[in-house]
C-alpha atoms as a PDB file:
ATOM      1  CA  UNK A   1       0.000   0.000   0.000  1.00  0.00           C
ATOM      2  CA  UNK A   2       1.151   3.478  -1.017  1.00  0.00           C
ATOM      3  CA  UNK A   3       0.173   6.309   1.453  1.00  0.00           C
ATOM      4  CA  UNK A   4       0.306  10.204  -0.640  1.00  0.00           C
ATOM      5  CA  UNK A   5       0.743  13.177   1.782  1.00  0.00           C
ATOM      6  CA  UNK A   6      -1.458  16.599   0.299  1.00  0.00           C
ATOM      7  CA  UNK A   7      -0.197  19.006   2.615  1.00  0.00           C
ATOM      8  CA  UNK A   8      -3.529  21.380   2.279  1.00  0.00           C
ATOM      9  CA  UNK A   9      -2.018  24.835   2.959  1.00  0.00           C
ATOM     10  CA  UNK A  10      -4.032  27.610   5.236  1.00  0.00           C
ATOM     11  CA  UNK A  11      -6.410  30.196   3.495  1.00  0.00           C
ATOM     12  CA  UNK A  12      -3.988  33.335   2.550  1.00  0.00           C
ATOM     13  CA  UNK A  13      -5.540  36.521   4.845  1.00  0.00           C
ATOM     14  CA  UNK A  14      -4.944  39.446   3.139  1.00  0.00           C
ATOM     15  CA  UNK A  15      -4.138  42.964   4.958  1.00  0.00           C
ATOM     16  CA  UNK A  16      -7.844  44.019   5.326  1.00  0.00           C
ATOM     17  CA  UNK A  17      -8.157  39.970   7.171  1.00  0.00           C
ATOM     18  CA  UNK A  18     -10.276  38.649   4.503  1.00  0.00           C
ATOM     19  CA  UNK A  19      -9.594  35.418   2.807  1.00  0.00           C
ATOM     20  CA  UNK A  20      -8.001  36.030  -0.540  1.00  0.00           C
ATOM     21  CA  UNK A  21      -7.787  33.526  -3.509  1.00  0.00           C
ATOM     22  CA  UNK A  22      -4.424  32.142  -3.552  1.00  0.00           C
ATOM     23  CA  UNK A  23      -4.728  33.025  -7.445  1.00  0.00           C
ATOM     24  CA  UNK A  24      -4.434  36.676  -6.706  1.00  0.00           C
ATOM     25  CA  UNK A  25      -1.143  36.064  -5.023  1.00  0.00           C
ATOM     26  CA  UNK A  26       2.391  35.846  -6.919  1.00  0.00           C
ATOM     27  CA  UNK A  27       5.108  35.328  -3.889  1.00  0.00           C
ATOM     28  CA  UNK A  28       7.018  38.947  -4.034  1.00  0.00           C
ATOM     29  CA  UNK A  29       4.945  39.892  -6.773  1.00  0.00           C
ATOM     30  CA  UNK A  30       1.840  42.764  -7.570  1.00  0.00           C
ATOM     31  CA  UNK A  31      -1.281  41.010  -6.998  1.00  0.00           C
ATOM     32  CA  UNK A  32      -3.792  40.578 -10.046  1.00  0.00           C
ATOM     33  CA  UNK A  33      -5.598  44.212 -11.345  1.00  0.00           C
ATOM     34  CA  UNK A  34      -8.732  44.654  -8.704  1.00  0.00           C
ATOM     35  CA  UNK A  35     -11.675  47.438  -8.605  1.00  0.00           C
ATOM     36  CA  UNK A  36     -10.401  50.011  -6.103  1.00  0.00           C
ATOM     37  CA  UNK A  37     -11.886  50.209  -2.691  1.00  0.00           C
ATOM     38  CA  UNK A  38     -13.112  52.320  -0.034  1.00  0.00           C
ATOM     39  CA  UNK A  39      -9.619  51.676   1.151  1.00  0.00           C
ATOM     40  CA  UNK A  40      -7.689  52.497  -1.848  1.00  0.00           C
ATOM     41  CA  UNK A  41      -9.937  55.922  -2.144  1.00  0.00           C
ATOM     42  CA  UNK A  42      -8.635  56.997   1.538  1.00  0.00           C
ATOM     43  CA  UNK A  43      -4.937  55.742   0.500  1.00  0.00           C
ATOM     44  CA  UNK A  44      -5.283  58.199  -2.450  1.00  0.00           C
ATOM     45  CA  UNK A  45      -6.823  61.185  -0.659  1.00  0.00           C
ATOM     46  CA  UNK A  46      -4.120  61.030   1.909  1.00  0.00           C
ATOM     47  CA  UNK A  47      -1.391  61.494  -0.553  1.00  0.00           C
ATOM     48  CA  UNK A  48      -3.305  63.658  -2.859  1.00  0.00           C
ATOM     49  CA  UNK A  49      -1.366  67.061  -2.055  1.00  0.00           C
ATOM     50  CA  UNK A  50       2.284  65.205  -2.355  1.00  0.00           C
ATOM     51  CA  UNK A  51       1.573  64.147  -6.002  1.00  0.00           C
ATOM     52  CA  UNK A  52      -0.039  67.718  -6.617  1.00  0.00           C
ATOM     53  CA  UNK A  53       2.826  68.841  -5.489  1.00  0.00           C
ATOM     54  CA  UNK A  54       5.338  66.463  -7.435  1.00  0.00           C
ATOM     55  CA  UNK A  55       3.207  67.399 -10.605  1.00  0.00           C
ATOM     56  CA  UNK A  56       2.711  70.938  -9.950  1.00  0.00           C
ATOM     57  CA  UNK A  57      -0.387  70.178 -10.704  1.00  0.00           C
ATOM     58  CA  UNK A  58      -4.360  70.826  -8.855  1.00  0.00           C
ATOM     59  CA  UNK A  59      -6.543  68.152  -9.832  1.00  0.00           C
ATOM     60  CA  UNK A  60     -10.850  68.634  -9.205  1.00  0.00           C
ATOM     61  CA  UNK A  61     -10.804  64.685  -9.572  1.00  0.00           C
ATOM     62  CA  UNK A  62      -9.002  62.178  -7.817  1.00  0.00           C
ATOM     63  CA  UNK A  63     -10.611  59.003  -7.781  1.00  0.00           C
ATOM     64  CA  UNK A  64      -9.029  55.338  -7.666  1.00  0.00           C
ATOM     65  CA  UNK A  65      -9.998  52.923 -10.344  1.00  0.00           C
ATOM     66  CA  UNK A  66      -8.234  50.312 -10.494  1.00  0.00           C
ATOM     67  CA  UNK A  67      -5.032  48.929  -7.784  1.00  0.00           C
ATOM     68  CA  UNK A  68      -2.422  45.946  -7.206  1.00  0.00           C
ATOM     69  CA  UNK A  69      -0.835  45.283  -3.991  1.00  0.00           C
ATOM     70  CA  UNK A  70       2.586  43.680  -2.956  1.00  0.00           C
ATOM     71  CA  UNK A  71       3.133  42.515   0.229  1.00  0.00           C
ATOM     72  CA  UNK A  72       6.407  43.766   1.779  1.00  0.00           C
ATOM     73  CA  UNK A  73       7.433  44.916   4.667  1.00  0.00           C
ATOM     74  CA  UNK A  74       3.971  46.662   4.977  1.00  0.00           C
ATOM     75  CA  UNK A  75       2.190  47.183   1.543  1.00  0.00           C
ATOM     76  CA  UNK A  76       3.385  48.624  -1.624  1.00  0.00           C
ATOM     77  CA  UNK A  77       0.104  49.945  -3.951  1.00  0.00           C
ATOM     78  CA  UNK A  78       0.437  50.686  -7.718  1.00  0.00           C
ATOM     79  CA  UNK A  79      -3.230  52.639  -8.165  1.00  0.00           C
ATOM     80  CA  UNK A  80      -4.539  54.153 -11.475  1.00  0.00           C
ATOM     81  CA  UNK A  81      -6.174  57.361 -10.408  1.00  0.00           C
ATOM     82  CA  UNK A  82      -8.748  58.902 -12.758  1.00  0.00           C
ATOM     83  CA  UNK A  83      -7.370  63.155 -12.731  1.00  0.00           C
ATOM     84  CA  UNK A  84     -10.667  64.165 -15.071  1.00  0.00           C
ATOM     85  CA  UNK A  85     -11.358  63.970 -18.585  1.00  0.00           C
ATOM     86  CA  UNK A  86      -9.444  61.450 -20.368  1.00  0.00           C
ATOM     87  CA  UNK A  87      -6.174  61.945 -17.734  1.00  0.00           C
ATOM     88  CA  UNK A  88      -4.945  59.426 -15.535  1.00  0.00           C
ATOM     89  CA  UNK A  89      -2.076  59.083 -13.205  1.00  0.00           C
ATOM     90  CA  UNK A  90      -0.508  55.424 -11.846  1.00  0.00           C
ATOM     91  CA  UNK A  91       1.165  55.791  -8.292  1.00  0.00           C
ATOM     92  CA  UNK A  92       3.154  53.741  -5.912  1.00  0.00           C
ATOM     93  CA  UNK A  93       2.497  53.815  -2.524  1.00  0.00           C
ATOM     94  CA  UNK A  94       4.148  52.549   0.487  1.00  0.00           C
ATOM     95  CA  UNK A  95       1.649  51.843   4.064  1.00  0.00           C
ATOM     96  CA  UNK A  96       3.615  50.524   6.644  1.00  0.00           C
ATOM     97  CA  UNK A  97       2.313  48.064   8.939  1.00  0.00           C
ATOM     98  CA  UNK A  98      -0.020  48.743  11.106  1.00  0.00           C
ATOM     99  CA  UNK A  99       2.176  47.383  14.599  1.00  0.00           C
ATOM    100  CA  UNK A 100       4.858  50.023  12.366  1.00  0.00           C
ATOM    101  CA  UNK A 101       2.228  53.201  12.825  1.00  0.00           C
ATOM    102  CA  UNK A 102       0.441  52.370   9.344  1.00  0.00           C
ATOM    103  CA  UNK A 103       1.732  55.437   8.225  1.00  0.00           C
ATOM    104  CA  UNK A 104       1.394  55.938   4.354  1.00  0.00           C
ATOM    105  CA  UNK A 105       4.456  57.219   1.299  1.00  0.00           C
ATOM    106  CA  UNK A 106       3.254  58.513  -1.937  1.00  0.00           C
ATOM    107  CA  UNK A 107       6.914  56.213  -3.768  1.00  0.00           C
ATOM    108  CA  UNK A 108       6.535  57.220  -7.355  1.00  0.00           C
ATOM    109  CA  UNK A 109       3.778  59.248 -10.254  1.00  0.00           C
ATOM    110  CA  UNK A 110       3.663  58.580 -13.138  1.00  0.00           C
ATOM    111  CA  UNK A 111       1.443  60.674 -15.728  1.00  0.00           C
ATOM    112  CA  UNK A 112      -0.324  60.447 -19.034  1.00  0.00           C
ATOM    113  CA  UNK A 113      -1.893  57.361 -18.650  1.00  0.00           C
ATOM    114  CA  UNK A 114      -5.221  56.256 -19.937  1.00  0.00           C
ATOM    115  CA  UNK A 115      -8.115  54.232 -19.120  1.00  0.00           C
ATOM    116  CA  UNK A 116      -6.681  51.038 -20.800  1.00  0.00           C
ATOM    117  CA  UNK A 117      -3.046  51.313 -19.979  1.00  0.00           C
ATOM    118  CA  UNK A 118      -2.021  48.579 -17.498  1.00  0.00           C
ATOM    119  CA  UNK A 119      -1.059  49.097 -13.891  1.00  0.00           C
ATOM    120  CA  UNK A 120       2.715  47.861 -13.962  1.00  0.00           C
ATOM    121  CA  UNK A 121       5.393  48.340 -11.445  1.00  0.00           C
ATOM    122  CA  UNK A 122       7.684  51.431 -12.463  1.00  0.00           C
END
């Protein structure tokens, strides 16, 4: 008789503690494209002024539309961010972990991006 171990691994818990699909997770990678969030919407209002401010730019809209996520030592977030018309921005931002203070670091903008372009890392 042959015995076969299947080691069935623990449901993933992502940062918000709600069981994520272990599909949306590459190990030290961005996460699959997602609909932003309430979340995401806060992470983006909190660092509006700093990418004002690094575009020298006032923007009437700023409203996340689509994110990824990386797990790190916190969370890195690449988030499209619709800036009106047909304008959109991609930023990287860093939240440290919430035992760390959770505080949040606009990392990087990036402009002249459209609806259709793909969120990647820059």
């Amino acid at each position: 008789m042959r015995v076969v171990v299947i080691h069935v691994a623990p449901p993933i818990v992502s940062h918000t503690h709600l069981p994520v699909s272990r599909m949306d997770v590459v190990c030290g990678g961005y996460s699959k494209t997602k609909d932003a969030t309430e979340e995401i919407q806060k992470i983006c209002d909190e660092v509006k002024s700093l990418v004002e401010k690094k575009t020298n730019e006032i923007y009437e809209e700023f409203i996340a539309v689509k994110y990824r996520d990386q797990v790190v030592a916190g969370m890195n977030y690449l988030i499209k961010v619709h800036v009106g018309g047909s304008s959109y921005l991609h930023i990287t931002v860093w939240k440290k972990l919430e035992c760390d203070g959770g505080m949040i670091q606009l990392t990087g903008v990036e402009k002249g991006h459209t609806k259709d372009d793909p969120l990647e890392p820059f």
